[in-house]
Protein backbone atom coordinates (compact mmCIF):
# COMPACT_ATOMS: atom_id res chain seq x y z
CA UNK A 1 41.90 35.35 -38.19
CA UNK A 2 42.61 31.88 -36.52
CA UNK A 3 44.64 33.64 -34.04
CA UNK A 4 41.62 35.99 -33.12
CA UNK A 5 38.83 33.17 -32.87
CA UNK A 6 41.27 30.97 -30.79
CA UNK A 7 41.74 33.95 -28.29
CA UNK A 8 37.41 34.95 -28.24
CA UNK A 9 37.15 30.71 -27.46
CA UNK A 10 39.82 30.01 -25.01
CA UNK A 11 38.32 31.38 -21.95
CA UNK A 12 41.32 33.61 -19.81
CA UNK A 13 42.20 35.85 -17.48
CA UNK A 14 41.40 38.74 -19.98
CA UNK A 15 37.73 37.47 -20.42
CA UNK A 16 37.05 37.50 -16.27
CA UNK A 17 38.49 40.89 -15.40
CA UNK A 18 36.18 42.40 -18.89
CA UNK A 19 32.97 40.46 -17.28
CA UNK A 20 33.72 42.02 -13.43
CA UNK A 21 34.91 45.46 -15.04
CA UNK A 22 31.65 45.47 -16.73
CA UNK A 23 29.81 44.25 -13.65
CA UNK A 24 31.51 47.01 -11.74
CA UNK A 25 30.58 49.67 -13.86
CA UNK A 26 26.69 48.91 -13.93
CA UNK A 27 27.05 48.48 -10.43
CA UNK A 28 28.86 52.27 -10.19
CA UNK A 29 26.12 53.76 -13.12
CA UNK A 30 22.93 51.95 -10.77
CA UNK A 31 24.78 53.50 -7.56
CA UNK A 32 24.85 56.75 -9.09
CA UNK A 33 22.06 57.18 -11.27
CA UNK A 34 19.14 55.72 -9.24
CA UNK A 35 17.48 57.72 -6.40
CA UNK A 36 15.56 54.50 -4.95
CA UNK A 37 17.61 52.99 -1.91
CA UNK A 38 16.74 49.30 -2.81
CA UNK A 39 18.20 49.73 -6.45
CA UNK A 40 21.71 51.14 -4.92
CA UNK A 41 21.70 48.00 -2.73
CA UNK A 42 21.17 46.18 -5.56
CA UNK A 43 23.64 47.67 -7.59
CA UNK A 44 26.34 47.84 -4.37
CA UNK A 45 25.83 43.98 -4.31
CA UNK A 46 26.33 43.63 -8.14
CA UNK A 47 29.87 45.64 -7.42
CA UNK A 48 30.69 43.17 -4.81
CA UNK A 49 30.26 40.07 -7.17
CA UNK A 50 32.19 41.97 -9.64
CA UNK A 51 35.47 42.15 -7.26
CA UNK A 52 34.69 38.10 -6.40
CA UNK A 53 34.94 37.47 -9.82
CA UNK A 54 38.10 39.67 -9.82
CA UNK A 55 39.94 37.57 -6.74
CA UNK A 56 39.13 34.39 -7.97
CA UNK A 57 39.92 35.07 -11.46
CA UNK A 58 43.62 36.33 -10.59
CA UNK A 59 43.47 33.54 -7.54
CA UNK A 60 43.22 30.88 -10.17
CA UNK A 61 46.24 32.77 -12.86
CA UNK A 62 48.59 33.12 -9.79
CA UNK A 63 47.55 29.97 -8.08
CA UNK A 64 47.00 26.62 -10.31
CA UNK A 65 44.91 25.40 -7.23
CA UNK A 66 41.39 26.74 -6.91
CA UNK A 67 40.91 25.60 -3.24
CA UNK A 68 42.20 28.54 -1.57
CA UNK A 69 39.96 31.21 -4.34
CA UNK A 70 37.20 29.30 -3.57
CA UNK A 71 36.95 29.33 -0.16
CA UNK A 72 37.49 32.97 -0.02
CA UNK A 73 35.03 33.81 -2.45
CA UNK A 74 32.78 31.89 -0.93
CA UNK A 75 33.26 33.47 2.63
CA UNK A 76 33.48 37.18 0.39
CA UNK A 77 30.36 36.69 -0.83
CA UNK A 78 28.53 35.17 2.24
CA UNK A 79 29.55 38.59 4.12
CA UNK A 80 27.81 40.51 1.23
CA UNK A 81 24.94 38.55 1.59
CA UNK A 82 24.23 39.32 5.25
CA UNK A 83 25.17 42.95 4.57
CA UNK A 84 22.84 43.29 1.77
CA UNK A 85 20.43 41.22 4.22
CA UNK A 86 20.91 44.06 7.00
CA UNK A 87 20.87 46.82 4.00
CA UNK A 88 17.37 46.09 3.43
CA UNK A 89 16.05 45.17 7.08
CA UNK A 90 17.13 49.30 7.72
CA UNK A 91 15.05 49.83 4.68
CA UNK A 92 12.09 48.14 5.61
CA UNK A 93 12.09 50.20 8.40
CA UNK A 94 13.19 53.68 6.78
CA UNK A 95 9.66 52.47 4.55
CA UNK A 96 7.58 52.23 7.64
CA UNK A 97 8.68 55.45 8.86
CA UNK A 98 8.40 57.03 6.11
CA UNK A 99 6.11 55.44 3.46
CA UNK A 100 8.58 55.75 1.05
CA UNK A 101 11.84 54.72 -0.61
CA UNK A 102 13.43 58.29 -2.59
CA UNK A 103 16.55 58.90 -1.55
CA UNK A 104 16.03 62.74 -2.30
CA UNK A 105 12.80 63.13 -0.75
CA UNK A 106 14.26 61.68 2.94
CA UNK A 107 16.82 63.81 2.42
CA UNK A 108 14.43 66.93 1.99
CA UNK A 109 12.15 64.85 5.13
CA UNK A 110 15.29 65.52 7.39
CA UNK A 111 16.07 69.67 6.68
């Protein structure tokens, strides 16, 4: 039983890659369930913090030094910001054109 509380306290490499696996997979059910195009940004942005978490986690096993994970996560998820920034300016403007947001329904706008 000690052995078992000592491994669910010490934080690890096993705890990060279960938090970004689990961030990735809400990210994949929100991609694939939801039919409103802001959601599946959402959720494509929520799969991108889940592989930051994933580099920096095995950046800071393989690498005592978090200098190097750092910076790149940091410039990883600055890139996903301005994509998720331009994601949603072509939205705004898919809404203006079309009043609406359904995936489905400008796909049946466009047959």
């Amino acid at each position: 039983m000690d052995d078992f509380l000592s491994f669910i306290l010490n934080i690890g490499l096993f705890h990060y890659l279960v938090l970004a696996m689990i961030l990735f997979l809400i990210g994949l059910c929100g991609v694939l369930i939801s039919r409103n195009l802001v959601r599946i940004i959402m959720s494509l942005f929520i799969m991108t913090v889940s592989v930051v978490i994933n580099f920096l986690s095995f950046g800071c096993y393989c690498d005592s030094s978090l200098e190097d994970a750092n910076m790149m996560g940091i410039f990883i998820l600055l890139i996903a910001v301005v994509q998720t920034i331009v994601a949603l300016v072509i939205l705004y403007k898919i809404y203006q054109a079309n009043e609406y947001l359904d995936s489905e329904k400008i796909k049946d706008k466009e047959n």
